[in-house]
Protein backbone atom coordinates (compact mmCIF):
# COMPACT_ATOMS: atom_id res chain seq x y z
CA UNK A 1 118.45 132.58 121.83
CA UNK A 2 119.43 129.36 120.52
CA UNK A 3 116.99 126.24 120.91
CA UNK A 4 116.51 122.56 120.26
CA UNK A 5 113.30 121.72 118.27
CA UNK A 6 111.53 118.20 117.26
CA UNK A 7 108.01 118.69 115.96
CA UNK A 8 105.56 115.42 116.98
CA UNK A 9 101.55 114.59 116.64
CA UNK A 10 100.63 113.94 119.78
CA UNK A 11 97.04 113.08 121.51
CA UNK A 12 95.59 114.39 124.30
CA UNK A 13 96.34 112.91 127.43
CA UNK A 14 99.42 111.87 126.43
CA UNK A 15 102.90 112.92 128.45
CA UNK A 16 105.72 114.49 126.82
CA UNK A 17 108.87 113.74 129.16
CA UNK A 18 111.74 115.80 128.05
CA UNK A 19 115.20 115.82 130.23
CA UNK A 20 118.40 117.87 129.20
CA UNK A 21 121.87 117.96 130.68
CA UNK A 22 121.69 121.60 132.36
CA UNK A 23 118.65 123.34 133.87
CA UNK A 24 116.44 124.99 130.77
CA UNK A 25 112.90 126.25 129.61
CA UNK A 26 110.88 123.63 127.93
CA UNK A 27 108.35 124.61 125.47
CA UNK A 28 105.52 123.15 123.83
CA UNK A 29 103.28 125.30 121.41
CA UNK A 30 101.09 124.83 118.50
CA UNK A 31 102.68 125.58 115.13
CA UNK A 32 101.44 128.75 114.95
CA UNK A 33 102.98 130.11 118.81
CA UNK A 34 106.19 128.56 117.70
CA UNK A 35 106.52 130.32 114.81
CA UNK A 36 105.77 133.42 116.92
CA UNK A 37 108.19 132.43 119.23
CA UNK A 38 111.03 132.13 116.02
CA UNK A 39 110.33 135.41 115.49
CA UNK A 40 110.62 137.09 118.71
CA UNK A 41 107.44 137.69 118.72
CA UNK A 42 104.93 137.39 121.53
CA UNK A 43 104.07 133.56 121.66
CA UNK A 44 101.52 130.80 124.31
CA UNK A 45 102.67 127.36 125.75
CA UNK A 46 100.56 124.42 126.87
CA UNK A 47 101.31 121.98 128.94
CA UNK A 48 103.07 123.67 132.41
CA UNK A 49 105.80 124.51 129.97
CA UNK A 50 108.66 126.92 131.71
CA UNK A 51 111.86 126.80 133.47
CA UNK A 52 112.79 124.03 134.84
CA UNK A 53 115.29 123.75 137.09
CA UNK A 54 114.76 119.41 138.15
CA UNK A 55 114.50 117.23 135.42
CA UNK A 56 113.45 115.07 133.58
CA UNK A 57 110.26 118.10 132.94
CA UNK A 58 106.87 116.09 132.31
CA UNK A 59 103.97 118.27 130.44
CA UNK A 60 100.60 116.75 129.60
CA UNK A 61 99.19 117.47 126.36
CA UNK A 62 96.20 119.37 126.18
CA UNK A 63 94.62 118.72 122.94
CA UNK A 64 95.13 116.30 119.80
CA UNK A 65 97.66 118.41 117.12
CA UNK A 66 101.09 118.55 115.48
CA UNK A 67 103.40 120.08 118.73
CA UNK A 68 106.56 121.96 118.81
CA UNK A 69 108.79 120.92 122.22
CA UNK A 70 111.25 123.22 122.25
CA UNK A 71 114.32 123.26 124.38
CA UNK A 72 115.98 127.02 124.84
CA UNK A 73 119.52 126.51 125.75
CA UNK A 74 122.37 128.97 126.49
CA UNK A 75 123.67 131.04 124.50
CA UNK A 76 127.27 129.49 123.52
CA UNK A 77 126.38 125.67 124.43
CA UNK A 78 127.69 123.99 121.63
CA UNK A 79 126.29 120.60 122.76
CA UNK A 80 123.21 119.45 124.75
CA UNK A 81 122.25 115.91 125.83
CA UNK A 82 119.04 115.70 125.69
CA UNK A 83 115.92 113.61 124.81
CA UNK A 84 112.44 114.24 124.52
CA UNK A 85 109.96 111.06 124.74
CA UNK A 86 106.14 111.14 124.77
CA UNK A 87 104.34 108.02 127.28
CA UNK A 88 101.03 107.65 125.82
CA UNK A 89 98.00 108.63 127.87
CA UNK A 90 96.84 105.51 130.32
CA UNK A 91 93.50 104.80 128.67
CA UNK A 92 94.51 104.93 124.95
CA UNK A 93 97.17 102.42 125.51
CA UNK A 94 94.34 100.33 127.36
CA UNK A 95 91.93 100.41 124.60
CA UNK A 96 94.62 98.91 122.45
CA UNK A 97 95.17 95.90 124.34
């Protein structure tokens, strides 16, 4: 199945908001699950990822790490508007005031 793919560090806490044009599954996994998932193999999520069917989707970020949001889209979509954005968790942006 074809996806959409940015790789980010993010902390925990913080909120990954990710909308799309069209109703789709939302992913975010570790580096190692999304290479699992590449290979059709059987992979985890974090975060409430799944199918979402109202956007924008909003996941929270269980721990600190490099994370793989991944957008699957259908098969024969040439383009997708999208964007993925990340709101940083309440307290860390606090502590930087």
């Amino acid at each position: 199945m074809p996806f959409l793919h940015k790789r980010m560090h993010l902390t925990a806490g913080d909120t990954v908001v990710v909308d799309c044009g069209r109703s789709c599954n939302v992913l975010m996994m570790t580096k190692m699950n999304f290479n699992q998932y590449r290979k059709g193999m059987p992979f985890r999520t974090h975060g409430g990822s799944g199918f979402f069917h109202e956007l924008p989707a909003r996941m929270v970020v269980p721990f600190d790490a490099d994370w793989n949001i991944t957008l699957d889209i259908e098969e024969g979509a040439l383009t997708v508007e999208h964007s993925i954005t990340v709101e940083p968790r309440t307290d860390k942006a606090i502590a930087k005031k």
